[in-house]
C-alpha atoms as a PDB file:
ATOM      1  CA  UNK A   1      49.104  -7.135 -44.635  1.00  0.00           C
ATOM      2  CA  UNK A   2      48.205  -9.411 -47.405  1.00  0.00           C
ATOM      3  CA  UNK A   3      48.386 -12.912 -46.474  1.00  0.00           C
ATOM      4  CA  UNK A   4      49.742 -13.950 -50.133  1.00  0.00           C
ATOM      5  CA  UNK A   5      52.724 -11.729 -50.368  1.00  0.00           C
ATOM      6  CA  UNK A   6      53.649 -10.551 -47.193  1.00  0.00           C
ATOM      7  CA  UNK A   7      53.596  -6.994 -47.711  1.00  0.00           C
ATOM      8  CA  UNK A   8      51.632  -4.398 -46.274  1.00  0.00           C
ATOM      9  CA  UNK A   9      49.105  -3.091 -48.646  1.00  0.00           C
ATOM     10  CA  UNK A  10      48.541   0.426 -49.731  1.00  0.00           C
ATOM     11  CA  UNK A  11      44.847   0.528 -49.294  1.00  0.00           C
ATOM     12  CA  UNK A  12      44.505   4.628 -50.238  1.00  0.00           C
ATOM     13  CA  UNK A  13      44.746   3.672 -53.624  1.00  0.00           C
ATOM     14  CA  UNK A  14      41.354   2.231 -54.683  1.00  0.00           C
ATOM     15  CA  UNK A  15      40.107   1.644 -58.105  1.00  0.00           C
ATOM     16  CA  UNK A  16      36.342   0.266 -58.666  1.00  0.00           C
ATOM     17  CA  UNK A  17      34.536  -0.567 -55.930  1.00  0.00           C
ATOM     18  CA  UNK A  18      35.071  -4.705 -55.880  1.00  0.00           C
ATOM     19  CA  UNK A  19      39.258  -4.272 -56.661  1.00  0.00           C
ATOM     20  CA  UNK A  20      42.159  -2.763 -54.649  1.00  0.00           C
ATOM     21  CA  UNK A  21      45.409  -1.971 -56.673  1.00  0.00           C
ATOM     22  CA  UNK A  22      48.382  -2.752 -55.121  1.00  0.00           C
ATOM     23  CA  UNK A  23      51.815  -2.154 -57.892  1.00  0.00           C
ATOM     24  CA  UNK A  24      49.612  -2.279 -60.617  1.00  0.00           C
ATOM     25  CA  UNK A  25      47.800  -6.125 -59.310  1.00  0.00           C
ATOM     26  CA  UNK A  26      44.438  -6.707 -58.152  1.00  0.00           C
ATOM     27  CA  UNK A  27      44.196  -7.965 -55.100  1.00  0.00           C
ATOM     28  CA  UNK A  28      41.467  -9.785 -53.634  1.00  0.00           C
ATOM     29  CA  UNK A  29      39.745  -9.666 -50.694  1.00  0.00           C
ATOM     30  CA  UNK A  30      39.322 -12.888 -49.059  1.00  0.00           C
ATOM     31  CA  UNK A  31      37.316 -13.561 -45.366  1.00  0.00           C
ATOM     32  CA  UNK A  32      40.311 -13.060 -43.461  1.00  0.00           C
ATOM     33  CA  UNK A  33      40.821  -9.495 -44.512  1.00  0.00           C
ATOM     34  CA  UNK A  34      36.974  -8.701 -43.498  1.00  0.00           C
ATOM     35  CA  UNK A  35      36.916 -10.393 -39.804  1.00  0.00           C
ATOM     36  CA  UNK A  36      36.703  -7.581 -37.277  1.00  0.00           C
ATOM     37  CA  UNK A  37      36.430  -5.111 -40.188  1.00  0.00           C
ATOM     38  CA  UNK A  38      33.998  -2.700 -39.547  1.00  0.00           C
ATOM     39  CA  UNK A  39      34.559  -0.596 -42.246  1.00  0.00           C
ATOM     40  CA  UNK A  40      35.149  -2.935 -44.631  1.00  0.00           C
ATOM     41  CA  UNK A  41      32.455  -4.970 -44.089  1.00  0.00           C
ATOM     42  CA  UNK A  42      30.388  -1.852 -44.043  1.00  0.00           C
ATOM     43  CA  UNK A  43      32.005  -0.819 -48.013  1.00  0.00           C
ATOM     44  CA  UNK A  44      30.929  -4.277 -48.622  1.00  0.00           C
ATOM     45  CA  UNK A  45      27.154  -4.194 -47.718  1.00  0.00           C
ATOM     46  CA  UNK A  46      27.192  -0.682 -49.439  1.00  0.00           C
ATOM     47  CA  UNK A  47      28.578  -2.116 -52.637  1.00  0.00           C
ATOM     48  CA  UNK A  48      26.265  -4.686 -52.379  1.00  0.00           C
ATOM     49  CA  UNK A  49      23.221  -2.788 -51.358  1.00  0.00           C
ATOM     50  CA  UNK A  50      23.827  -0.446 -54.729  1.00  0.00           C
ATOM     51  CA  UNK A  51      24.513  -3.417 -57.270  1.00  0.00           C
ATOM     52  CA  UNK A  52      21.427  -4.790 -55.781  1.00  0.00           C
ATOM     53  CA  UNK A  53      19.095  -1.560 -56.515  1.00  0.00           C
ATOM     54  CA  UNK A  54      20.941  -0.820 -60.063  1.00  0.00           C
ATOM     55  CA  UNK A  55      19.869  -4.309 -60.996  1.00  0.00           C
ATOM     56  CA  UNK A  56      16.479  -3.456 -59.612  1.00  0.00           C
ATOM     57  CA  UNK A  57      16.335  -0.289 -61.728  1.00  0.00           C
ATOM     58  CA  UNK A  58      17.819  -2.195 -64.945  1.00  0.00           C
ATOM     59  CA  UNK A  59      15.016  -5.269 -64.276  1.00  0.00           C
ATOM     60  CA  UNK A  60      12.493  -2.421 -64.038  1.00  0.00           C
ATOM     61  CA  UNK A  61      13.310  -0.385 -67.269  1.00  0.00           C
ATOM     62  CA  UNK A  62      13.870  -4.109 -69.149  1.00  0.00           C
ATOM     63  CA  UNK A  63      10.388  -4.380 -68.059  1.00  0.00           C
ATOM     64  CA  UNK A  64       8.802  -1.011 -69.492  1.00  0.00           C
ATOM     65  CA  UNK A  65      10.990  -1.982 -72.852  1.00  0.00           C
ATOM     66  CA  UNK A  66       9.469  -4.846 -73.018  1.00  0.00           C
ATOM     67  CA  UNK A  67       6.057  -3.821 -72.717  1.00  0.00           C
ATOM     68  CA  UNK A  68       6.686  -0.709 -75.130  1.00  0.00           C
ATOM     69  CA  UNK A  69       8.289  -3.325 -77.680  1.00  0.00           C
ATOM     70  CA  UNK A  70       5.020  -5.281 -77.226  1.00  0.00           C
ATOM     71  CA  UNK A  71       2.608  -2.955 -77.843  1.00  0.00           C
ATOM     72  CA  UNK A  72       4.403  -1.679 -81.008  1.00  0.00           C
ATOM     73  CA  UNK A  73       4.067  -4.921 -82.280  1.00  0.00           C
ATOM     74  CA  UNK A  74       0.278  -4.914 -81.794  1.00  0.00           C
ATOM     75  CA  UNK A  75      -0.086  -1.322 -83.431  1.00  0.00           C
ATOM     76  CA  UNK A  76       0.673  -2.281 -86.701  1.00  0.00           C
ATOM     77  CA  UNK A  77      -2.590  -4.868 -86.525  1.00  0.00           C
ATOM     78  CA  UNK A  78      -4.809  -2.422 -84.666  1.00  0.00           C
ATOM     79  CA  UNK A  79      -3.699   0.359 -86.902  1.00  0.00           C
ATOM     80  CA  UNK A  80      -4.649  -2.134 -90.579  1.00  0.00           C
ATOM     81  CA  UNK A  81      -7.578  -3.393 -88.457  1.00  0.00           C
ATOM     82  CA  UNK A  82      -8.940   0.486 -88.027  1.00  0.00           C
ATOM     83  CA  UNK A  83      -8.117   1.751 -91.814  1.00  0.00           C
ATOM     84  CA  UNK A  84      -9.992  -1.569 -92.864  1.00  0.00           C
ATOM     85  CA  UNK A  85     -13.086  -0.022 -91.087  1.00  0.00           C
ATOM     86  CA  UNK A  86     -12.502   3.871 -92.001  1.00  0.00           C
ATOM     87  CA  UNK A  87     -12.191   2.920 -95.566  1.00  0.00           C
ATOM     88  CA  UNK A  88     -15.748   0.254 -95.204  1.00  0.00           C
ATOM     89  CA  UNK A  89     -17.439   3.511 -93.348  1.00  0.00           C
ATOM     90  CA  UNK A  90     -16.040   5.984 -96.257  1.00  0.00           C
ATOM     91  CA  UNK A  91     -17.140   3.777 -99.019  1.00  0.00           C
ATOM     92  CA  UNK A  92     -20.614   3.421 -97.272  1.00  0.00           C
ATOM     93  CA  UNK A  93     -21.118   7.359 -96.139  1.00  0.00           C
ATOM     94  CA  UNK A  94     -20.214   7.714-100.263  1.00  0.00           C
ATOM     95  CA  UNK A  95     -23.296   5.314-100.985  1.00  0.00           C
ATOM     96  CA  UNK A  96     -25.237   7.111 -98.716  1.00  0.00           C
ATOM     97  CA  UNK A  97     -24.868  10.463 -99.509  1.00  0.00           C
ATOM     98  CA  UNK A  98     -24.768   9.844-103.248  1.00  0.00           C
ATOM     99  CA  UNK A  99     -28.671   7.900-102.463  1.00  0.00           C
ATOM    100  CA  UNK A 100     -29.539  10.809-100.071  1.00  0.00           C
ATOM    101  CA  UNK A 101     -28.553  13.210-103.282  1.00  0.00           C
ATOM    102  CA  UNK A 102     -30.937  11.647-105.857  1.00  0.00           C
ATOM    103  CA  UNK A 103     -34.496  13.125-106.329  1.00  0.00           C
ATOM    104  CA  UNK A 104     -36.205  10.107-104.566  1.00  0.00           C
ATOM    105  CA  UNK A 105     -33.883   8.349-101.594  1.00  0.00           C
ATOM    106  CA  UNK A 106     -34.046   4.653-101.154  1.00  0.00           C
ATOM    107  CA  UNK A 107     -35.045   3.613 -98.151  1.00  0.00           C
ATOM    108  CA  UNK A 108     -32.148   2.110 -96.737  1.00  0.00           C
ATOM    109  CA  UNK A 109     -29.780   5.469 -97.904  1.00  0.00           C
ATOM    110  CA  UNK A 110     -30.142   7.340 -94.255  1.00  0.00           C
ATOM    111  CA  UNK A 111     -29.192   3.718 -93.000  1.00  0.00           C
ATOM    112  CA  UNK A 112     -26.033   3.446 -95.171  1.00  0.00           C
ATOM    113  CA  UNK A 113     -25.636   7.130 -94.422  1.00  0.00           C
ATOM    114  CA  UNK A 114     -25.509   6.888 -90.803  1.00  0.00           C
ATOM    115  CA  UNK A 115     -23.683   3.536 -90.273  1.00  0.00           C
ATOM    116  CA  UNK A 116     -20.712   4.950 -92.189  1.00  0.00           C
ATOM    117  CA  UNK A 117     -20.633   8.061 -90.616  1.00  0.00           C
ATOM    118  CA  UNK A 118     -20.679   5.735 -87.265  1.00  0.00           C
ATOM    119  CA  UNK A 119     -17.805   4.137 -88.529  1.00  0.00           C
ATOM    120  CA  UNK A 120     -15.489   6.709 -89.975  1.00  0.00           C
ATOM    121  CA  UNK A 121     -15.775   8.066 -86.353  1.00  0.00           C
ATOM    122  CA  UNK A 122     -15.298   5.180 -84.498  1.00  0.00           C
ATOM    123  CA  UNK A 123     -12.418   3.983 -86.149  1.00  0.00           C
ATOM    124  CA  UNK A 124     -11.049   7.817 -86.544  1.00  0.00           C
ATOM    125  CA  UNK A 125     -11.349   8.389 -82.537  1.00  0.00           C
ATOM    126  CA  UNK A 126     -10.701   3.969 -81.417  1.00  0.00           C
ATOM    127  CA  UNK A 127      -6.777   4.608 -82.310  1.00  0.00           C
ATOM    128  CA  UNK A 128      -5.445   7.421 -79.787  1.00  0.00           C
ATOM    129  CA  UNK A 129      -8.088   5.735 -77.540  1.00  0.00           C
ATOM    130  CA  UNK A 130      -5.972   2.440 -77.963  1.00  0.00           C
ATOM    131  CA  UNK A 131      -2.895   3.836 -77.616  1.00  0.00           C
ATOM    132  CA  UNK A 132      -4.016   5.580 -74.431  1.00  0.00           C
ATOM    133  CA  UNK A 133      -5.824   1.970 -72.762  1.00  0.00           C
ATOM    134  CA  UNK A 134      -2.550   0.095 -74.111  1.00  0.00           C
ATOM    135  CA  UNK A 135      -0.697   2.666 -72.124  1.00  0.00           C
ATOM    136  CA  UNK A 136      -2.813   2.423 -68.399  1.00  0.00           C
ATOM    137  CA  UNK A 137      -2.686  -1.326 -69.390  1.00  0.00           C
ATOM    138  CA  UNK A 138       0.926  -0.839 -69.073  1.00  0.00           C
ATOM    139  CA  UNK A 139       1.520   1.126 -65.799  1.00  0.00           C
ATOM    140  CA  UNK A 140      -0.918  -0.911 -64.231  1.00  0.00           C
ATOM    141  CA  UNK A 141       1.312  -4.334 -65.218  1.00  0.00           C
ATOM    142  CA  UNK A 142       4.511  -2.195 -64.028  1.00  0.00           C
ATOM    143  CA  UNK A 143       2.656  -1.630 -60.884  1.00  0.00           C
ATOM    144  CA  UNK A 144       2.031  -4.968 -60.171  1.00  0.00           C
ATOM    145  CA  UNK A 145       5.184  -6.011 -60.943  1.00  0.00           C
ATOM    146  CA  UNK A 146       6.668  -3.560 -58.983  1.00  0.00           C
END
């Protein structure tokens, strides 16, 4: 019976799970309804239960969004940082081989040489490798969060 109108409510008619319609009014549930109410009680902890692991789920993927938003704000930087050393390493491989191509090398052409063909491939092969350590750094962070 509901206490505020005196007449019995319908209680097959359920929309939600928080709100029972009764002629088209949502009626609340207060403490008295719930005393001695097994079953209701019971909807209740379920409800709760489930609101409590979708905000657990939505805290968790907020989390991972976060992370990925972070991390594509660093890739523009590390991206500009490795062209700036693929394009130093081109320019001095260029030096290099053009010194290594004259009739008599300089000395320090092999040098030149070497140190930009060092550098081409480190800064060719440091991106994916970035992307990959940004990525453990990440589950690792989720983990401990978790």
């Amino acid at each position: 019976m509901n206490t505020n109108t005196g007449k019995a409510l319908d209680l097959n008619v359920a929309s939600g799970e928080a709100a029972i319609y009764q002629d088209g009014n949502i009626v609340t549930i207060g403490v008295a309804d719930l005393v001695g109410n097994e079953v209701a009680l019971r909807q209740l902890l379920n409800t709760y239960n489930l609101m409590h692991q979708a905000k657990e789920e939505i805290e968790k993927e907020n989390r991972i969004l976060r992370d990925e938003v972070s991390a594509m704000s660093l890739s523009p930087v590390v991206s500009s940082l490795l062209s700036l050393i693929n394009v130093i390493g081109v320019v001095l491989l260029g030096f290099g081989v053009d010194s290594l191509a004259q009739g008599t090398p300089p000395n320090n052409s092999t040098l030149m040489f070497v140190s930009g063909l060092l550098l081409v491939l480190i800064s060719s092969g440091l991106n994916p490798f970035t992307r990959w350590l940004s990525r453990k750094y990440k589950e690792r962070n989720n983990a401990n969060a978790e």
